[in-house]
C-alpha atoms as a PDB file:
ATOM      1  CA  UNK A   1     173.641  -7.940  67.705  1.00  0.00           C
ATOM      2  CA  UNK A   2     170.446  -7.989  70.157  1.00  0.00           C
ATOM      3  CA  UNK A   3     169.504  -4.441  68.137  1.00  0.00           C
ATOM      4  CA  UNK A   4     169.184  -6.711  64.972  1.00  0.00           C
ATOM      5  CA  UNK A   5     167.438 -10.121  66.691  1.00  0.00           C
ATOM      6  CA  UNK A   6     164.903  -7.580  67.611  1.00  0.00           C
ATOM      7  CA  UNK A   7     164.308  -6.125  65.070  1.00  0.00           C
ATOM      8  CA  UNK A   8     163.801  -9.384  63.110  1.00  0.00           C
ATOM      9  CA  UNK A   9     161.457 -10.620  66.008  1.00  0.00           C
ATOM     10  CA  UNK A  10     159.632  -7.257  65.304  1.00  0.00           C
ATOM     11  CA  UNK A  11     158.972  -7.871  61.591  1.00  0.00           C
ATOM     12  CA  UNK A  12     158.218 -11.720  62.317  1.00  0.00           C
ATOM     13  CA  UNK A  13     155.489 -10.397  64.603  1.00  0.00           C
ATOM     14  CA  UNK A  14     154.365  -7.694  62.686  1.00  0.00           C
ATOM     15  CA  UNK A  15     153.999  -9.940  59.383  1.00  0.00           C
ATOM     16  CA  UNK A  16     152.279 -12.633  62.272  1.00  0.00           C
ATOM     17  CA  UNK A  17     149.945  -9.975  62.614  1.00  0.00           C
ATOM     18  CA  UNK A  18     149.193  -9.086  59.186  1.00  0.00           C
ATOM     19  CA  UNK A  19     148.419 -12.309  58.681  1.00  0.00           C
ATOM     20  CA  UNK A  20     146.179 -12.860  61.290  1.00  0.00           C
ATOM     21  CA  UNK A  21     144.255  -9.790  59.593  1.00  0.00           C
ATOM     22  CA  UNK A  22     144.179 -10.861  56.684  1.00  0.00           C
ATOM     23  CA  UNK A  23     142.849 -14.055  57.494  1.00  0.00           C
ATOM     24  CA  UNK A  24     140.083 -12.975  59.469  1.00  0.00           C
ATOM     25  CA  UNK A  25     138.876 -10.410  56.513  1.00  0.00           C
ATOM     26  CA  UNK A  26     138.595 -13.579  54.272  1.00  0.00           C
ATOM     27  CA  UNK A  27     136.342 -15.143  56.805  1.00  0.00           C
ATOM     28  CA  UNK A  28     134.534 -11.980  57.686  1.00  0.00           C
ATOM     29  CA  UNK A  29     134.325 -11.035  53.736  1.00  0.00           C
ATOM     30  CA  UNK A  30     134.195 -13.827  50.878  1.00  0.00           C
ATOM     31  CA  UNK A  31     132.886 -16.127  53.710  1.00  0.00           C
ATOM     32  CA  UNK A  32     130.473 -14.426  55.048  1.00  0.00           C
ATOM     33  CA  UNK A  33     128.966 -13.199  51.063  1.00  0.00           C
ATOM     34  CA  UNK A  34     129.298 -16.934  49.940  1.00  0.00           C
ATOM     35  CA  UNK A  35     127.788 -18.370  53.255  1.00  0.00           C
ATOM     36  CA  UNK A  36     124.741 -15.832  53.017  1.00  0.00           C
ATOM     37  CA  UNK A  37     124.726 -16.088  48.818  1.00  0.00           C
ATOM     38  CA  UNK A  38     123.915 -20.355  49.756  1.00  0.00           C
ATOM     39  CA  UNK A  39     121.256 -19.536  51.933  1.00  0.00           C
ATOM     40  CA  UNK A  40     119.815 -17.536  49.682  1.00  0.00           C
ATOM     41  CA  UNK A  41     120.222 -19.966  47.334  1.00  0.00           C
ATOM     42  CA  UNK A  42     118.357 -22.336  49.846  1.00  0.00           C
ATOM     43  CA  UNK A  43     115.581 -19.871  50.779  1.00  0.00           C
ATOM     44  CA  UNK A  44     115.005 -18.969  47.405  1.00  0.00           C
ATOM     45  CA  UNK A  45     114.689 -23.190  46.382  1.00  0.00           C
ATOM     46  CA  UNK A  46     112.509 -23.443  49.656  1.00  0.00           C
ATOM     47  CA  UNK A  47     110.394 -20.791  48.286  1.00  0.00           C
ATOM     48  CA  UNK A  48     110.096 -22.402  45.153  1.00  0.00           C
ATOM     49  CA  UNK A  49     108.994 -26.071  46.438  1.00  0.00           C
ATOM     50  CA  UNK A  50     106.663 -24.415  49.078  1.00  0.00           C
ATOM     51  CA  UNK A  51     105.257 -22.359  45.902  1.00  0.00           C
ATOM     52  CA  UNK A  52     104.475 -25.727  44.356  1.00  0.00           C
ATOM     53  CA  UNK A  53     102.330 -27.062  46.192  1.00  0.00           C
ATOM     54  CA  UNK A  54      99.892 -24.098  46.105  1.00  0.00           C
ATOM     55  CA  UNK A  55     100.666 -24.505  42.032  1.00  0.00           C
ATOM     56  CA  UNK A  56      99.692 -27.870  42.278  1.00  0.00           C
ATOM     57  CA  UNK A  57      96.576 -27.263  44.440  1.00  0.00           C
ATOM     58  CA  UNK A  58      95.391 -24.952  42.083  1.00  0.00           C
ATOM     59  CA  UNK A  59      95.800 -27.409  39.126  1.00  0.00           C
ATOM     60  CA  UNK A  60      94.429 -30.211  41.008  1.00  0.00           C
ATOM     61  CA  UNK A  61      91.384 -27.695  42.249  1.00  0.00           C
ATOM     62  CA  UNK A  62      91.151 -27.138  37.920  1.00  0.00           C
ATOM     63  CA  UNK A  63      90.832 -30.655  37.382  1.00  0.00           C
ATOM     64  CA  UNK A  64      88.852 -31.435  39.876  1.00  0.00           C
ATOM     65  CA  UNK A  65      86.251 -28.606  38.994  1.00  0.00           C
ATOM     66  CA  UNK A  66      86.462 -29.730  35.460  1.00  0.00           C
ATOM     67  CA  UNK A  67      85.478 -33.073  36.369  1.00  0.00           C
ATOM     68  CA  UNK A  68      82.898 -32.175  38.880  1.00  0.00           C
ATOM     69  CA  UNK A  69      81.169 -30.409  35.873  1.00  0.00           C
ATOM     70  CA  UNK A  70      81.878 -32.604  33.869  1.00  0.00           C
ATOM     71  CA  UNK A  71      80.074 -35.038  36.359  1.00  0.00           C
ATOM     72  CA  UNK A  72      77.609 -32.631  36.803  1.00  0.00           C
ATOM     73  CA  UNK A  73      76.382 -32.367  32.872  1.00  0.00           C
ATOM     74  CA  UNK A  74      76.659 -36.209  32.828  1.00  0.00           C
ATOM     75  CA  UNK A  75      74.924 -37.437  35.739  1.00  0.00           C
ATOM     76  CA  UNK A  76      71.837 -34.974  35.530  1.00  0.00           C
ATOM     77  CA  UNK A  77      71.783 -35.201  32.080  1.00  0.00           C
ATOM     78  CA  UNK A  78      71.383 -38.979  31.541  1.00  0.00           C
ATOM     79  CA  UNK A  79      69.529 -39.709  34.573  1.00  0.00           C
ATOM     80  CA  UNK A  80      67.079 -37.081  34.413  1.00  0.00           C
ATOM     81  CA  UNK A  81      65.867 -37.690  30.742  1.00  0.00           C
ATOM     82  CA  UNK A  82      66.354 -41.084  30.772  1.00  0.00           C
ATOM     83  CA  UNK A  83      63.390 -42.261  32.887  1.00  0.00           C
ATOM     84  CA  UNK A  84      60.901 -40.057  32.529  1.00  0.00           C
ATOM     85  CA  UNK A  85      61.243 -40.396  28.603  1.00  0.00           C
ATOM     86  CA  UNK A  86      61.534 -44.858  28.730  1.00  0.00           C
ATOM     87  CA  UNK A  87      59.468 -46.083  31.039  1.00  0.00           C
ATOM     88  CA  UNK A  88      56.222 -44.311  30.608  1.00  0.00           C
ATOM     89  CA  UNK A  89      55.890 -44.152  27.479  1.00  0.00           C
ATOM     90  CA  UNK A  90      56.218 -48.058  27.278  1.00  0.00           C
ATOM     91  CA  UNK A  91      53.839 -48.633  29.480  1.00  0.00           C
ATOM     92  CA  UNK A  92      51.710 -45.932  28.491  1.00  0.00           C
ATOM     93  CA  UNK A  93      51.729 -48.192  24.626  1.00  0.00           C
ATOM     94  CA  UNK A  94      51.009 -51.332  26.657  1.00  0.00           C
ATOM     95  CA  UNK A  95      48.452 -50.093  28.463  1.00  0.00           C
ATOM     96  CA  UNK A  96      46.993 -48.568  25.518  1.00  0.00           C
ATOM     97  CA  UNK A  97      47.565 -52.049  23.302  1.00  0.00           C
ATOM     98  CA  UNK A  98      45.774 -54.187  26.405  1.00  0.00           C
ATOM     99  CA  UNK A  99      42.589 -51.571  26.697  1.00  0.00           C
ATOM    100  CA  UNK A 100      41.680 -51.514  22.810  1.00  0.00           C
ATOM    101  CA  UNK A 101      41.590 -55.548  22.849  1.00  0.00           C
ATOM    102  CA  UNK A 102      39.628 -55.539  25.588  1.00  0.00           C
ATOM    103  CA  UNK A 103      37.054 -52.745  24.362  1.00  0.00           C
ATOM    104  CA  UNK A 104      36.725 -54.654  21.470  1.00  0.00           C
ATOM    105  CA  UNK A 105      35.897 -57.956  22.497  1.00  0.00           C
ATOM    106  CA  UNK A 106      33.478 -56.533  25.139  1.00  0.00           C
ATOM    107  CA  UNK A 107      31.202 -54.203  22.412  1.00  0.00           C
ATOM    108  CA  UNK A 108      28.387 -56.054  21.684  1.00  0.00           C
ATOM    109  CA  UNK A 109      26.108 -55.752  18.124  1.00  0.00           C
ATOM    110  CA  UNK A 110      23.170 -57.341  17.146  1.00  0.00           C
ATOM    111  CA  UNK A 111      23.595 -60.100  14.797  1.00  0.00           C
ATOM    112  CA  UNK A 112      23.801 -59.978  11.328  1.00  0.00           C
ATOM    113  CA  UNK A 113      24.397 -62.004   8.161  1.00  0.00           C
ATOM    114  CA  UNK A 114      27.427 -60.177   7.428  1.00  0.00           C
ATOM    115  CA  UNK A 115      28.849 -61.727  10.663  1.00  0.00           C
ATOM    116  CA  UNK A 116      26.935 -65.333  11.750  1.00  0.00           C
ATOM    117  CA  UNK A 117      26.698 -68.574   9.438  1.00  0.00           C
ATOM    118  CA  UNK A 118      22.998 -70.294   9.515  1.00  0.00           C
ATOM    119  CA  UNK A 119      22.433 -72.922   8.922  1.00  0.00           C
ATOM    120  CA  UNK A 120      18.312 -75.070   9.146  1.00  0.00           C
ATOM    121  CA  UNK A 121      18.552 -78.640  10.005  1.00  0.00           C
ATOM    122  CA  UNK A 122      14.970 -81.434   9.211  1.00  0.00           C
ATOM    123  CA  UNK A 123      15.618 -83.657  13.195  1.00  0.00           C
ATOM    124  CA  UNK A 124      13.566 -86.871  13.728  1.00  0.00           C
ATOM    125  CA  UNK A 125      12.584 -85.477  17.671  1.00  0.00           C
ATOM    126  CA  UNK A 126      10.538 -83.895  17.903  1.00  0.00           C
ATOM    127  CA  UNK A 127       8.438 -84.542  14.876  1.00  0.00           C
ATOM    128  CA  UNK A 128       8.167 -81.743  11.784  1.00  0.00           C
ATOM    129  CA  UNK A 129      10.897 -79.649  13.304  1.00  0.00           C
ATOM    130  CA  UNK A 130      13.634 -77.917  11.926  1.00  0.00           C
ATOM    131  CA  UNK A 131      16.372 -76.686  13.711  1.00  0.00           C
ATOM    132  CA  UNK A 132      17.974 -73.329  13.054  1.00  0.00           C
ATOM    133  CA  UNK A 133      21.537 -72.560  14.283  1.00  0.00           C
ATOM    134  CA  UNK A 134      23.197 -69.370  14.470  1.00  0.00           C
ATOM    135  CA  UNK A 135      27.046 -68.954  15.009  1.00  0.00           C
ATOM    136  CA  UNK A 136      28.889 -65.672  15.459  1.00  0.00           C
ATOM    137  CA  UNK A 137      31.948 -65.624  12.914  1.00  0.00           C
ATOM    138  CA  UNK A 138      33.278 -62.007  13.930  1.00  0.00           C
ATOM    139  CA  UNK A 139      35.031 -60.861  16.341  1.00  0.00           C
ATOM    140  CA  UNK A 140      32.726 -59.321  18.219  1.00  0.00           C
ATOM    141  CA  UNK A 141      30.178 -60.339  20.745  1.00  0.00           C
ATOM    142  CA  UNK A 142      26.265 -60.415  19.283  1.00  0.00           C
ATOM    143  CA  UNK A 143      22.906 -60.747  20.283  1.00  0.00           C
ATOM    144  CA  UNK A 144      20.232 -63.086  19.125  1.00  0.00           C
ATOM    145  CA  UNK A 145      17.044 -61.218  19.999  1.00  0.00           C
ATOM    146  CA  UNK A 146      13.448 -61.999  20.456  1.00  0.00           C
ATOM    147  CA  UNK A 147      13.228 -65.001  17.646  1.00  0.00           C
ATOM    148  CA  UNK A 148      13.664 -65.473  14.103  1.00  0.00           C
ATOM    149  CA  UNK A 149      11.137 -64.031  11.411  1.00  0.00           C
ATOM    150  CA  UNK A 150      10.802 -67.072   9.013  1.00  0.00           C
ATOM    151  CA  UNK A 151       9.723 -67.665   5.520  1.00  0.00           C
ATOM    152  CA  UNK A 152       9.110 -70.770   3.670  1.00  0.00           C
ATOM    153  CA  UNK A 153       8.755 -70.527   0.095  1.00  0.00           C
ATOM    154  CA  UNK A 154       6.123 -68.103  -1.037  1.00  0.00           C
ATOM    155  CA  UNK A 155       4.414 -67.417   2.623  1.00  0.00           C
ATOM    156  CA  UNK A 156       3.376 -64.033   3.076  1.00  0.00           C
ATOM    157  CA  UNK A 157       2.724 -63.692   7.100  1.00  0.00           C
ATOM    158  CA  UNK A 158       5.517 -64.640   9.657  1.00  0.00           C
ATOM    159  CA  UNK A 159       4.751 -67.067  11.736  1.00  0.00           C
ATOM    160  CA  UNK A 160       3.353 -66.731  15.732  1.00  0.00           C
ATOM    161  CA  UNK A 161       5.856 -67.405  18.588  1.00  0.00           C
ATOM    162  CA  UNK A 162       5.780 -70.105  21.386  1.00  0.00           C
ATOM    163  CA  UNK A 163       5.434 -67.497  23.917  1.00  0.00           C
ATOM    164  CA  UNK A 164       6.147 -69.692  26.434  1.00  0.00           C
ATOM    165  CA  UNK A 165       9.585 -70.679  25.181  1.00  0.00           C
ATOM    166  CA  UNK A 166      11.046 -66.812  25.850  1.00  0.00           C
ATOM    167  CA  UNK A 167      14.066 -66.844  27.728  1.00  0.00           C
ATOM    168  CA  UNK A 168      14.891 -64.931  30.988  1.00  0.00           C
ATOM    169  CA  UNK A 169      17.821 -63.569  29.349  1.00  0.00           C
ATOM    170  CA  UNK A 170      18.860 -62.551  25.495  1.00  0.00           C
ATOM    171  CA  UNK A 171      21.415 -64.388  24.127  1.00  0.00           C
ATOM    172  CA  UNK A 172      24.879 -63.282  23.347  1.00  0.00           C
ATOM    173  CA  UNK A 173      27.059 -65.000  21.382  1.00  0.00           C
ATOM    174  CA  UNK A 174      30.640 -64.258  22.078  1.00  0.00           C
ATOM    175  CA  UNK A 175      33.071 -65.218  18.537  1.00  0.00           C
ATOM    176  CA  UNK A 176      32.569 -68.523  17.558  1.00  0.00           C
ATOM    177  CA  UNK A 177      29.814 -69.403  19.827  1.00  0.00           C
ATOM    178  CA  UNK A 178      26.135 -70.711  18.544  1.00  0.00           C
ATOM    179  CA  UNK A 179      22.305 -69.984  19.441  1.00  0.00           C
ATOM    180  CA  UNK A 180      19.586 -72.180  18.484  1.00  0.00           C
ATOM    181  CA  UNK A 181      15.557 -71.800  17.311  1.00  0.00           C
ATOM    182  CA  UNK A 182      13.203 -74.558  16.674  1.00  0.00           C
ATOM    183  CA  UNK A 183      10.435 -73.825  14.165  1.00  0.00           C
ATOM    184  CA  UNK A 184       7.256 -76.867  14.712  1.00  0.00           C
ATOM    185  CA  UNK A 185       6.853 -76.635  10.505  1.00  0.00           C
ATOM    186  CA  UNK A 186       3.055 -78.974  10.868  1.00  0.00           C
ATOM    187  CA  UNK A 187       0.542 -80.542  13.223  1.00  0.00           C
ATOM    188  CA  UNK A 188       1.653 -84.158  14.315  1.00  0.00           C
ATOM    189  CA  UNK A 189      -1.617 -85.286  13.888  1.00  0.00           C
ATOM    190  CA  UNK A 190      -2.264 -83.833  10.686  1.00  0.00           C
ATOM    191  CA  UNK A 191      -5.205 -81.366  11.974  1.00  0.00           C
ATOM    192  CA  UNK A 192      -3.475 -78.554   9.950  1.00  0.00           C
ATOM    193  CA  UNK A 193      -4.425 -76.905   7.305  1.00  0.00           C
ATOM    194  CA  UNK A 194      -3.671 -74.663   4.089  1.00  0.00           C
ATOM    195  CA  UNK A 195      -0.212 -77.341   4.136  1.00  0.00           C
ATOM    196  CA  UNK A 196       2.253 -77.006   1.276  1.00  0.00           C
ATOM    197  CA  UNK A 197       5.736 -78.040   0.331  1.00  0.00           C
ATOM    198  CA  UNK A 198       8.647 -75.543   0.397  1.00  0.00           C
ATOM    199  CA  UNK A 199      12.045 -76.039  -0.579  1.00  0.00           C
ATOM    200  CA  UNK A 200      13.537 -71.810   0.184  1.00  0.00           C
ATOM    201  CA  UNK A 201      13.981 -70.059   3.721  1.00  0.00           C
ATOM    202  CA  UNK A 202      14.354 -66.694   4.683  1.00  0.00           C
ATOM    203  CA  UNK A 203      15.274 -66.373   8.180  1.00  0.00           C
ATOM    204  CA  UNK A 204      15.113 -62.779   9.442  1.00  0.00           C
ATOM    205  CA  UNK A 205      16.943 -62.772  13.152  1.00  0.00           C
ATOM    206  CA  UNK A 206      14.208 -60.505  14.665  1.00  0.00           C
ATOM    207  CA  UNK A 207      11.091 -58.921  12.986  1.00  0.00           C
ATOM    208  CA  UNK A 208      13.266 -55.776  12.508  1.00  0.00           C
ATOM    209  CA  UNK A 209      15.981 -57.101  10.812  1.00  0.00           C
ATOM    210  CA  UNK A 210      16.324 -55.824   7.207  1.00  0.00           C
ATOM    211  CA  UNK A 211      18.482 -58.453   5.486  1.00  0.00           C
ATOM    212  CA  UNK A 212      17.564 -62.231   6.141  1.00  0.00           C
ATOM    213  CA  UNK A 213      19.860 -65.342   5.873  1.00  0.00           C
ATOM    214  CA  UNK A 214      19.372 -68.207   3.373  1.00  0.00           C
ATOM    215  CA  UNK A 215      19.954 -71.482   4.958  1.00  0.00           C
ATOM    216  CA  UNK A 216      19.764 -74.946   2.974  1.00  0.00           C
ATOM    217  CA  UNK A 217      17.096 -76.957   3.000  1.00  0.00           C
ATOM    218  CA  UNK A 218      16.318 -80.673   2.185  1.00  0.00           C
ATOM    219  CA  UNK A 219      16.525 -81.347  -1.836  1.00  0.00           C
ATOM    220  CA  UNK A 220      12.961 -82.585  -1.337  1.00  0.00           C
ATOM    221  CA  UNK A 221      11.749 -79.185   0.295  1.00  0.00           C
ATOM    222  CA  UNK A 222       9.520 -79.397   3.718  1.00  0.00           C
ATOM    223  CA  UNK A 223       6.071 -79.894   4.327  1.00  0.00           C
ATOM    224  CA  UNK A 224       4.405 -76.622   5.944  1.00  0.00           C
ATOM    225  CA  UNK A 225       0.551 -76.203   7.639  1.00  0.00           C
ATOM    226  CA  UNK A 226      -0.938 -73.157   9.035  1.00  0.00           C
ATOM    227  CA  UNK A 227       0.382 -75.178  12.510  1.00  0.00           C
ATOM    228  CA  UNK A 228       3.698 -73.532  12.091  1.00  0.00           C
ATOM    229  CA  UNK A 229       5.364 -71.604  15.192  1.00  0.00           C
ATOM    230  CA  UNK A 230       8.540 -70.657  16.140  1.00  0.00           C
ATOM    231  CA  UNK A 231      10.677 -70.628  19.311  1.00  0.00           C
ATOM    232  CA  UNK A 232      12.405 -67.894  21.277  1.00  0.00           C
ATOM    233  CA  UNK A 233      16.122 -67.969  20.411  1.00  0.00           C
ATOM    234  CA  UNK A 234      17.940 -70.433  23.213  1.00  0.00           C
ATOM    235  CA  UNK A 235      21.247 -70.725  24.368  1.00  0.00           C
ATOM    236  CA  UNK A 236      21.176 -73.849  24.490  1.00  0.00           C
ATOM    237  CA  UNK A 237      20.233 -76.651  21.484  1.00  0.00           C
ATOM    238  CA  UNK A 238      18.018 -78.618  24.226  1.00  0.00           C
ATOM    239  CA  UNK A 239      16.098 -75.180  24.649  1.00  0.00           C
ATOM    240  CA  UNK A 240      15.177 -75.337  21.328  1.00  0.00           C
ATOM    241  CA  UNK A 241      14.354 -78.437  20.776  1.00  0.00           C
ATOM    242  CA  UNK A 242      11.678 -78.568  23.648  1.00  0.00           C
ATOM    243  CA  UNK A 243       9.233 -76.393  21.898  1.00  0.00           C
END
């Protein structure tokens, strides 16, 4: 009887034991493998997200280069043609414009029949005067020099100059502007002599003047004498009318 309760206390402990063994290979064997095979697992997704970043780096570093250059091209491109292209050339046109319109209107020519309108007008003071005006219709300035080579009718000398009537300074006539010459056509007094009545004028503007103006006179002509002078051209209608 206590043979066999040993025996069976014997096997108990002996299958205890193989229990025990077997136990502990499970957690020393699968365990173990599928403990390590997650932390692979682990290491290997760890690896993976600390890969990304770099990935992403790089992609950001691609777009940022790409826009850098593309910032690059842009921003030198535009801003370095741009202004030296625009701005000086307008100016350089303005400039230009403003120069030529002020070249012209400062040339001065002498002046001519193509550009004046004359005109010869009989006045009651002083006596046996006519008054010649001159007006600059161009667009230029011009100069009246000396005085006026005249010619009534038939004459065939010019008349002397009231050498006392010469101005200190020539006078220019700027567009639109007038200059003035008496001519004394007879004596007051009726001391001249060789008189006659003459109803054309010639009026040369200086006594080298090739063409001559052809102002109006009086339907009834004017009464000429070997008394006849001229003045200096004035600036001034007064000027002229003192001689």
């Amino acid at each position: 009887m206590f043979t066999r309760t040993h025996r069976t206390r014997m096997l108990a402990a002996a299958a205890l034991a193989a229990a025990t063994l077997t136990l502990t290979a499970c957690n020393n064997g699968e365990g173990v493998n599928d403990e390590g095979a997650s932390t692979d697992s682990s290491a290997t997704a760890t690896d993976s997200t600390t890969a990304s970043p770099e990935a992403s780096g790089a992609s950001k570093g691609s777009t940022g280069g790409a826009a850098g250059s593309s910032g690059g091209t842009g921003s030198s491109g535009s801003s370095g043609s741009t202004p030296s292209s625009g701005t000086s050339g307008s100016s350089g046109s303005t400039g230009g414009s403003a120069d030529s319109a002020s070249d012209s209107s400062a040339t001065t020519v002498a002046c001519a029949k193509t550009s004046t309108r004359t005109t010869a007008t009989e006045v009651s003071r002083p006596l046996n005067h006519v008054l010649l005006t001159v007006t600059n219709t161009g667009s230029k300035n011009c100069t009246l020099i000396d005085y006026p080579a005249v010619r009534f009718g038939e004459a065939q000398s010019v008349p002397p100059v009231f050498e006392d009537s010469m101005p200190q300074a020539v006078v220019t006539l700027a567009p639109g502007e007038s200059g003035y010459a008496s001519v004394l056509l007879s004596a007051a007094d009726g001391s001249g002599s060789n008189g006659y009545t003459a109803k054309s004028l010639e009026v040369y503007f200086n006594s080298a003047a090739k063409t001559a103006a052809t102002p109006s006179l009086p339907a009834k002509g004017v009464y000429v004498d070997d008394s006849i002078r001229v003045s200096y051209w004035q600036s001034t209608m007064a000027d002229a009318l003192t001689w």
